[in-house]
Structures are given as structure tokens and as C-alpha cells.
N, C-alpha and C. Protein backbone atom coordinates (compact mmCIF):
# COMPACT_ATOMS: atom_id res chain seq x y z
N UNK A 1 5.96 -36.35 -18.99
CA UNK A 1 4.96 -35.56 -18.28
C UNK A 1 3.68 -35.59 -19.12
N UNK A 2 2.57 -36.05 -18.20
CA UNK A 2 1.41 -35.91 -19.08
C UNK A 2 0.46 -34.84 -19.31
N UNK A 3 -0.71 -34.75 -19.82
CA UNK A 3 -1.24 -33.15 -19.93
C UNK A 3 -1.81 -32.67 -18.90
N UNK A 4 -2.22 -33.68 -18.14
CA UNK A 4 -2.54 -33.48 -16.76
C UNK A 4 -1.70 -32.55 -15.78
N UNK A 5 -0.39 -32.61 -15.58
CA UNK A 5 0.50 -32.77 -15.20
C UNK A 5 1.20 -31.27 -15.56
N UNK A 6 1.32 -31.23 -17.16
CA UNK A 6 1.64 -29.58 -17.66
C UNK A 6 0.41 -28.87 -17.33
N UNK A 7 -0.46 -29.25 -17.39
CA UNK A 7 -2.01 -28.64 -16.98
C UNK A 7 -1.79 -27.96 -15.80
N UNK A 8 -1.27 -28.52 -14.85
CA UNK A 8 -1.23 -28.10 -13.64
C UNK A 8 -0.27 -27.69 -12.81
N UNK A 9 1.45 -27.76 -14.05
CA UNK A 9 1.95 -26.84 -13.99
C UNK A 9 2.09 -25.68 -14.29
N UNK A 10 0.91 -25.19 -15.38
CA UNK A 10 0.96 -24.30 -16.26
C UNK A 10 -0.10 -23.02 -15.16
N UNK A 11 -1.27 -23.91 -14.72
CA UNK A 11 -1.79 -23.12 -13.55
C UNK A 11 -0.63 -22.72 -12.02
N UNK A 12 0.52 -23.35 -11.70
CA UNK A 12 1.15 -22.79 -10.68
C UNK A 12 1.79 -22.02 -11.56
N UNK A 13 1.90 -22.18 -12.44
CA UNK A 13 3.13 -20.76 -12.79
C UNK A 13 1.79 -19.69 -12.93
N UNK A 14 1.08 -19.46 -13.43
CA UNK A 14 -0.24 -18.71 -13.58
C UNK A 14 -0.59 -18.08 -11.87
N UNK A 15 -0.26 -18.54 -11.11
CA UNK A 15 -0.66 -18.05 -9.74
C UNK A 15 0.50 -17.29 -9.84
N UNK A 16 1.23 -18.20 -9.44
CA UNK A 16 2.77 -17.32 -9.22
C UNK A 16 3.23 -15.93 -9.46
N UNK A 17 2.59 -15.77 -10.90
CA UNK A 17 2.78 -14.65 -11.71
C UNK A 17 1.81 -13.60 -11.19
N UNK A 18 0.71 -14.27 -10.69
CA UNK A 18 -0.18 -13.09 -10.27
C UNK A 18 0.17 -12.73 -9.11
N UNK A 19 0.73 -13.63 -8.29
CA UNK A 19 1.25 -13.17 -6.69
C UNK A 19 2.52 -11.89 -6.96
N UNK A 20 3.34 -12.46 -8.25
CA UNK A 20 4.11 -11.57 -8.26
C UNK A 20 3.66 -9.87 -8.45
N UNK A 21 2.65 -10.07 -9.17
CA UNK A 21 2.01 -8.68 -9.85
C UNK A 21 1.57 -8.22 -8.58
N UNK A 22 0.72 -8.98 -7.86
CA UNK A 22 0.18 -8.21 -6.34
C UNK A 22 0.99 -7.16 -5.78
N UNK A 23 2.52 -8.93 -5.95
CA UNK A 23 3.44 -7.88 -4.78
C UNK A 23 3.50 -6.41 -5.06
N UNK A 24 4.12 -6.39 -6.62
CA UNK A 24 4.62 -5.84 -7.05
C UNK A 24 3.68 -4.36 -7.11
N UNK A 25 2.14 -4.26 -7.53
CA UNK A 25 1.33 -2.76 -7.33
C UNK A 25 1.93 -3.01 -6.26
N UNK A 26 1.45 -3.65 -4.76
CA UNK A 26 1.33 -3.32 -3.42
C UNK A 26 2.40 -2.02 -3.33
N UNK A 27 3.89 -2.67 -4.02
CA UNK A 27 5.09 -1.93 -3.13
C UNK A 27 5.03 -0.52 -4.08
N UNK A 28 4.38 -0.73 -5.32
CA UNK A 28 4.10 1.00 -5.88
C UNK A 28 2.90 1.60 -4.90
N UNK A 29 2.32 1.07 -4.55
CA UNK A 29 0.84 1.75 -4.19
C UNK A 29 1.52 2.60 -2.62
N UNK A 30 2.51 1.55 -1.77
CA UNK A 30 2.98 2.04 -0.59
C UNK A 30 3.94 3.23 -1.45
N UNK A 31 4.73 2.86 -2.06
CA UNK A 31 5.94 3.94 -2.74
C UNK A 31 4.86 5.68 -2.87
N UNK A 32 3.97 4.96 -3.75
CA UNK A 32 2.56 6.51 -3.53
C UNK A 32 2.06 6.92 -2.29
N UNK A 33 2.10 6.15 -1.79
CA UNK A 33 1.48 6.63 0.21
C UNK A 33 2.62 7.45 0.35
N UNK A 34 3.75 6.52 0.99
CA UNK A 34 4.75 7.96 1.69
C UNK A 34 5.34 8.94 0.32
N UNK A 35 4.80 9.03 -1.04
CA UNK A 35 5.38 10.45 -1.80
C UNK A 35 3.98 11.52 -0.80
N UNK A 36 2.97 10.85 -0.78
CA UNK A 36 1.65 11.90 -0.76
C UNK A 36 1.76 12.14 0.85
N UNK A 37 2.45 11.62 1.69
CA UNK A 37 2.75 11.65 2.80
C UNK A 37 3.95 12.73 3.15
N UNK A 38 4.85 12.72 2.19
CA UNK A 38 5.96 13.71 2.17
C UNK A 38 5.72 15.00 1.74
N UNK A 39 5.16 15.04 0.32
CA UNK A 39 4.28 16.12 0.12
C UNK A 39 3.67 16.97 1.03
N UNK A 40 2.57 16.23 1.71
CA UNK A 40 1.55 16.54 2.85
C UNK A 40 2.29 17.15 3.52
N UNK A 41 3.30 16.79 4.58
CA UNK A 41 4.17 17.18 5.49
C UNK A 41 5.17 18.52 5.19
N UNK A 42 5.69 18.39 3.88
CA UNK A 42 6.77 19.38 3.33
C UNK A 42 5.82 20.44 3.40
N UNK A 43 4.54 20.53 2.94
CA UNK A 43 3.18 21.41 2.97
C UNK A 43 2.96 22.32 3.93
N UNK A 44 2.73 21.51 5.06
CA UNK A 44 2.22 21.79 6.17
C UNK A 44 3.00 22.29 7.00
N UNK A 45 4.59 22.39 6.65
CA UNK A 45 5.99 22.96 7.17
C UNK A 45 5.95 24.09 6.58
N UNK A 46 5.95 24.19 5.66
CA UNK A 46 5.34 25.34 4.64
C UNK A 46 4.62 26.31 5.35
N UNK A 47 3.74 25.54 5.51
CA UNK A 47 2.24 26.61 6.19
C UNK A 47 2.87 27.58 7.59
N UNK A 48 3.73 26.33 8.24
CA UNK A 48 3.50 26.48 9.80
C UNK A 48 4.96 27.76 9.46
N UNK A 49 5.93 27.53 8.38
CA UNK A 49 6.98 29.12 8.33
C UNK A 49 6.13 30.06 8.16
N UNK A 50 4.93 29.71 7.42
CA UNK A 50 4.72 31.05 6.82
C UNK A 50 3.59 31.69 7.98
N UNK A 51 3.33 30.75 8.92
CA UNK A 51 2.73 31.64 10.24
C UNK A 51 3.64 32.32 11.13
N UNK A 52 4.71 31.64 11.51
CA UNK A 52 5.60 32.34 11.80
C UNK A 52 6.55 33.04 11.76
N UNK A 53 6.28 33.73 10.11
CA UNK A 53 6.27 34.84 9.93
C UNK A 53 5.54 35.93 9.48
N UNK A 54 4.11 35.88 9.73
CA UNK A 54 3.08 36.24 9.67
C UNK A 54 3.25 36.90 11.48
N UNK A 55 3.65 35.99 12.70
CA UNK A 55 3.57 36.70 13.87
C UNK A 55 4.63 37.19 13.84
N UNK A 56 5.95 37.60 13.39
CA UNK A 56 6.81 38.16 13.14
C UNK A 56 6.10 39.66 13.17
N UNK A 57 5.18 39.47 11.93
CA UNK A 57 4.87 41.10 11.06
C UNK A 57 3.92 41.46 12.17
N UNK A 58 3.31 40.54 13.00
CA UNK A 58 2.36 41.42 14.03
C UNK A 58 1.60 41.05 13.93
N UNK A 59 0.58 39.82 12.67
CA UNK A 59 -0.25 39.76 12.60
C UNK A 59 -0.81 38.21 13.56
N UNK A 60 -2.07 38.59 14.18
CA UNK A 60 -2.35 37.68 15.55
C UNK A 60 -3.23 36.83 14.91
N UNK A 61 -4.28 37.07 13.45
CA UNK A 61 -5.32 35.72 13.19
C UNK A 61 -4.53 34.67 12.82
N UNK A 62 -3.20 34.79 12.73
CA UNK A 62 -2.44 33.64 12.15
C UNK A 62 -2.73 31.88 13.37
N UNK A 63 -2.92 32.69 14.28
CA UNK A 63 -3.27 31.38 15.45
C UNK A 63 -3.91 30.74 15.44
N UNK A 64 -5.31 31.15 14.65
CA UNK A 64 -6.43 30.14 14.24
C UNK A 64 -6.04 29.32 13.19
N UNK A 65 -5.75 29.77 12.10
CA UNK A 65 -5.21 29.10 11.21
C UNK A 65 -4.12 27.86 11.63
N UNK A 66 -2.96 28.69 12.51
CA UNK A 66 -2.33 27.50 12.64
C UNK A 66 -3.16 26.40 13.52
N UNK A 67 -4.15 26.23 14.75
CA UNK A 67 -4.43 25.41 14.95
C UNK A 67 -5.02 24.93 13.88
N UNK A 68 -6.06 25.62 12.96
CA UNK A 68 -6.79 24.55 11.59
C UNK A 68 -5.76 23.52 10.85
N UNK A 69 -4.78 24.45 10.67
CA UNK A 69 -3.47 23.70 9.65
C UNK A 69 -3.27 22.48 10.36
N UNK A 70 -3.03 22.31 11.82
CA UNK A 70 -2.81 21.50 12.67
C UNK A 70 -3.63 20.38 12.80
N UNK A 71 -5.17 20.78 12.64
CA UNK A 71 -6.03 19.51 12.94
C UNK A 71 -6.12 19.28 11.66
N UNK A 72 -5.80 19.92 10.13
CA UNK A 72 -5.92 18.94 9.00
C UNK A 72 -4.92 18.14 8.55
N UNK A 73 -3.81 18.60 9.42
CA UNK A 73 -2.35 17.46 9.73
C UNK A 73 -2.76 16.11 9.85
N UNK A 74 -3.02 16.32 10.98
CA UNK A 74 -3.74 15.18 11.83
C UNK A 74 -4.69 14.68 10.91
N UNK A 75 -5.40 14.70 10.47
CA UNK A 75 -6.88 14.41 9.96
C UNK A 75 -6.01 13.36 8.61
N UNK A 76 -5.08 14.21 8.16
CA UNK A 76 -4.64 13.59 6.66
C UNK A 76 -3.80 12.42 7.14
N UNK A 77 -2.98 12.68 8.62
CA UNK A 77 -2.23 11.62 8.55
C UNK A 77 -2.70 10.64 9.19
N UNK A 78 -3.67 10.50 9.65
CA UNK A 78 -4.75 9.30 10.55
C UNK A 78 -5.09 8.98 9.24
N UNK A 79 -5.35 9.76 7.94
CA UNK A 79 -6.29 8.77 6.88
C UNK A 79 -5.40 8.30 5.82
N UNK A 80 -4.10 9.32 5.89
CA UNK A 80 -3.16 7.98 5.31
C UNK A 80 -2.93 6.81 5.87
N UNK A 81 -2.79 6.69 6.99
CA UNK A 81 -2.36 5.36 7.80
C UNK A 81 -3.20 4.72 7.64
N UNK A 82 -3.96 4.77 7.85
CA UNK A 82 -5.85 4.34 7.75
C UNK A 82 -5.44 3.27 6.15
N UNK A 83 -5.12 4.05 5.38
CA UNK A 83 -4.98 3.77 3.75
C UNK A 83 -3.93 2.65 4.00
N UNK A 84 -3.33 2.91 4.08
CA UNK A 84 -1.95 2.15 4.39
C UNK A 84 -1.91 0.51 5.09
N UNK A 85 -2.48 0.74 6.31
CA UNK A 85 -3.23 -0.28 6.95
C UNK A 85 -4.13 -1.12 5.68
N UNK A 86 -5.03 -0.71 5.22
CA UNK A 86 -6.00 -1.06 4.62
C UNK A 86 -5.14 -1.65 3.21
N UNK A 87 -4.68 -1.10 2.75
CA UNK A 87 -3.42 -1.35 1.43
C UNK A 87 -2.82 -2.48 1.46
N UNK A 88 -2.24 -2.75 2.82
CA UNK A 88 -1.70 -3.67 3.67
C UNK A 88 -2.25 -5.24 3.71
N UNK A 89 -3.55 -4.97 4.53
CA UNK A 89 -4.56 -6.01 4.54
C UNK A 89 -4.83 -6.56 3.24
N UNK A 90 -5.79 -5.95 2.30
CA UNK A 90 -6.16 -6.47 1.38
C UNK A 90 -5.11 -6.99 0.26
N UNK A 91 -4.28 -6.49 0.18
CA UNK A 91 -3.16 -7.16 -0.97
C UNK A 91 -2.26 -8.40 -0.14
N UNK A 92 -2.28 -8.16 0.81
CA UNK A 92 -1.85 -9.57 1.99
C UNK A 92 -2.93 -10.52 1.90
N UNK A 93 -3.92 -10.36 2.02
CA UNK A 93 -5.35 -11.25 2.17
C UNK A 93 -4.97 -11.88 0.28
N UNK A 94 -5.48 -11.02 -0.03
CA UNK A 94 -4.73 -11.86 -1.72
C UNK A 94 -3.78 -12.39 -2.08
N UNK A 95 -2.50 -12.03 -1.17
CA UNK A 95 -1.42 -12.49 -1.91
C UNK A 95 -1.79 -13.91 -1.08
N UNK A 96 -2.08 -14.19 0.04
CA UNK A 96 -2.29 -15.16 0.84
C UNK A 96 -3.03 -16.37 0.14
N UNK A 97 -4.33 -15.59 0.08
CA UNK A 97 -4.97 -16.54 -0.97
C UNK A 97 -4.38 -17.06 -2.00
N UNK A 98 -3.59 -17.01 -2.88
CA UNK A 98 -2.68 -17.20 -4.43
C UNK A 98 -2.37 -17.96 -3.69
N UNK A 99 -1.36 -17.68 -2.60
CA UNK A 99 -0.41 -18.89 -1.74
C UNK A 99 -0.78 -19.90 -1.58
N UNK A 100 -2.09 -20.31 -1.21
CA UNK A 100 -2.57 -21.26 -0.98
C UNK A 100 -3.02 -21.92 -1.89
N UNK A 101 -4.00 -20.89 -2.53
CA UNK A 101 -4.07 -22.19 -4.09
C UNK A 101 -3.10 -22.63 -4.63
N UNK A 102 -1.47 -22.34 -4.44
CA UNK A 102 -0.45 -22.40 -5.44
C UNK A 102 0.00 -23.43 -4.77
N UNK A 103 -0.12 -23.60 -3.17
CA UNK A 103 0.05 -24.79 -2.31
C UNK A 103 -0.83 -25.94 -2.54
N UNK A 104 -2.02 -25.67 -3.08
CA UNK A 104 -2.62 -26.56 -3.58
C UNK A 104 -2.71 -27.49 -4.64
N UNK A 105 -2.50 -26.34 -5.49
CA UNK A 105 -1.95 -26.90 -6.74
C UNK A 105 -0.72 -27.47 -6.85
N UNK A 106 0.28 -27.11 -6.12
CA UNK A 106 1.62 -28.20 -6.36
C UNK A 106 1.41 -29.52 -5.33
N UNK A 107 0.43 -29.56 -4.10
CA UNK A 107 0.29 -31.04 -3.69
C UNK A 107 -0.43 -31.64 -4.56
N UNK A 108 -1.59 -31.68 -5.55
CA UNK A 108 -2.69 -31.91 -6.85
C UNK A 108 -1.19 -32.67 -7.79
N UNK A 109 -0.26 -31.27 -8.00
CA UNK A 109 1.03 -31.86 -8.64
C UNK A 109 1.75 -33.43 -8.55
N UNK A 110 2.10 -33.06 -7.18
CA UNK A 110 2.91 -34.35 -6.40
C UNK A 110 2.12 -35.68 -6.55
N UNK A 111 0.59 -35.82 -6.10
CA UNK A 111 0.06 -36.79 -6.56
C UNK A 111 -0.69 -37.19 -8.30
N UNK A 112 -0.13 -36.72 -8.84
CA UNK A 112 -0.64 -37.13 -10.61
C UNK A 112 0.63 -38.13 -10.58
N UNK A 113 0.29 -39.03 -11.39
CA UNK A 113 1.38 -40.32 -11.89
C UNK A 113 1.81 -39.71 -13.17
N UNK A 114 3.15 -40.03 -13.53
CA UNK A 114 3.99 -39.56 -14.57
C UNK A 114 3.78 -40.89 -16.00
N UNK A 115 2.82 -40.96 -15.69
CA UNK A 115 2.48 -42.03 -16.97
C UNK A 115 2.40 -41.26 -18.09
């Protein structure tokens, strides 16, 4: 094998490794979405007992609140997804890219002569 040759095996393993690293934040970064997603939710279950027992005791402003609690439900979980989506895309768009240079680089491979 000539230096050419390790040269340009030394760059596919060099991609490789970075595709791996991509993968690899990506599936922590999602693992952090649904903890902050569970959180959020366990929260907001939270909120919604403690209104209903708030109308238990009699007390009626609890209704506003719960609709507020309600539209910042919503609000958080449209912008996690939002995140998520987006999380999605861009570490796909990269890992994609690697792919291809790494496809590139091993056809570059195939044609070098083993002189």
C-alpha cells in the first residue's frame, strides 16, 4: 500500500469517526428532548391536581390559571417538537454529508494503483 493510498485511508476512517460522534450527540441531544419533555408534562400534571383541588376547596380563579397552564402546555410542546424536528434535520444533513464524502473517498480509494 502506498502513501497515497494510507493517505486516503486514514481520511475514511477520519470521516467515519466523525459520523460516529454525530450519531452519537444526536441520540444524547434526543435522550435530553424527551427527559425535558417528561419533566414538562409530569409538571403540568402537577399543576392541573393541584387545580383540582383548589376547586375542591371552592376556590373559582383556579380556571384561569388552568386555561394559562394549558396554553403554556401547548406552547412548550409545539417548541419541543419544533427542536426535535430541527435536531433531526441538521445532524441528518451532516451525517449525510460525511456519507458522501466517505463515499467519495473510498471510490478516490478503489481507483489509486497498489504500486
Amino acid at each position: 500500500m502506498n502513501d497515497e493510498m494510507l493517505k486516503n485511508q486514514q481520511e475514511i476512517v477520519k470521516v467515519e469517526k466523525h459520523q460516529e460522534k454525530l450519531s452519537n450527540e444526536k441520540r444524547v441531544l434526543e435522550e435530553k428532548l424527551l427527559q425535558l419533555q417528561d419533566v414538562l408534562q409530569k409538571g403540568f400534571q402537577q399543576l392541573a391536581e393541584s387545580k383540582h383541588e383548589a376547586l375542591q376547596r371552592g376556590y373559582t380563579s383556579t380556571q384561569w390559571l388552568h386555561k394559562n397552564n394549558e396554553t403554556k402546555q401547548h406552547i412548550f410542546q409545539r417548541q419541543l417538537r419544533q427542536a426535535n424536528e430541527e435536531l433531526n434535520h441538521t445532524y441528518n444533513k451532516a451525517i449525510q454529508k460525511l456519507e458522501t464524502e466517505r463515499e467519495e473517498l473510498q471510490a478516490q480509494w478503489r481507483n489509486l494503483s497498489w504500486d
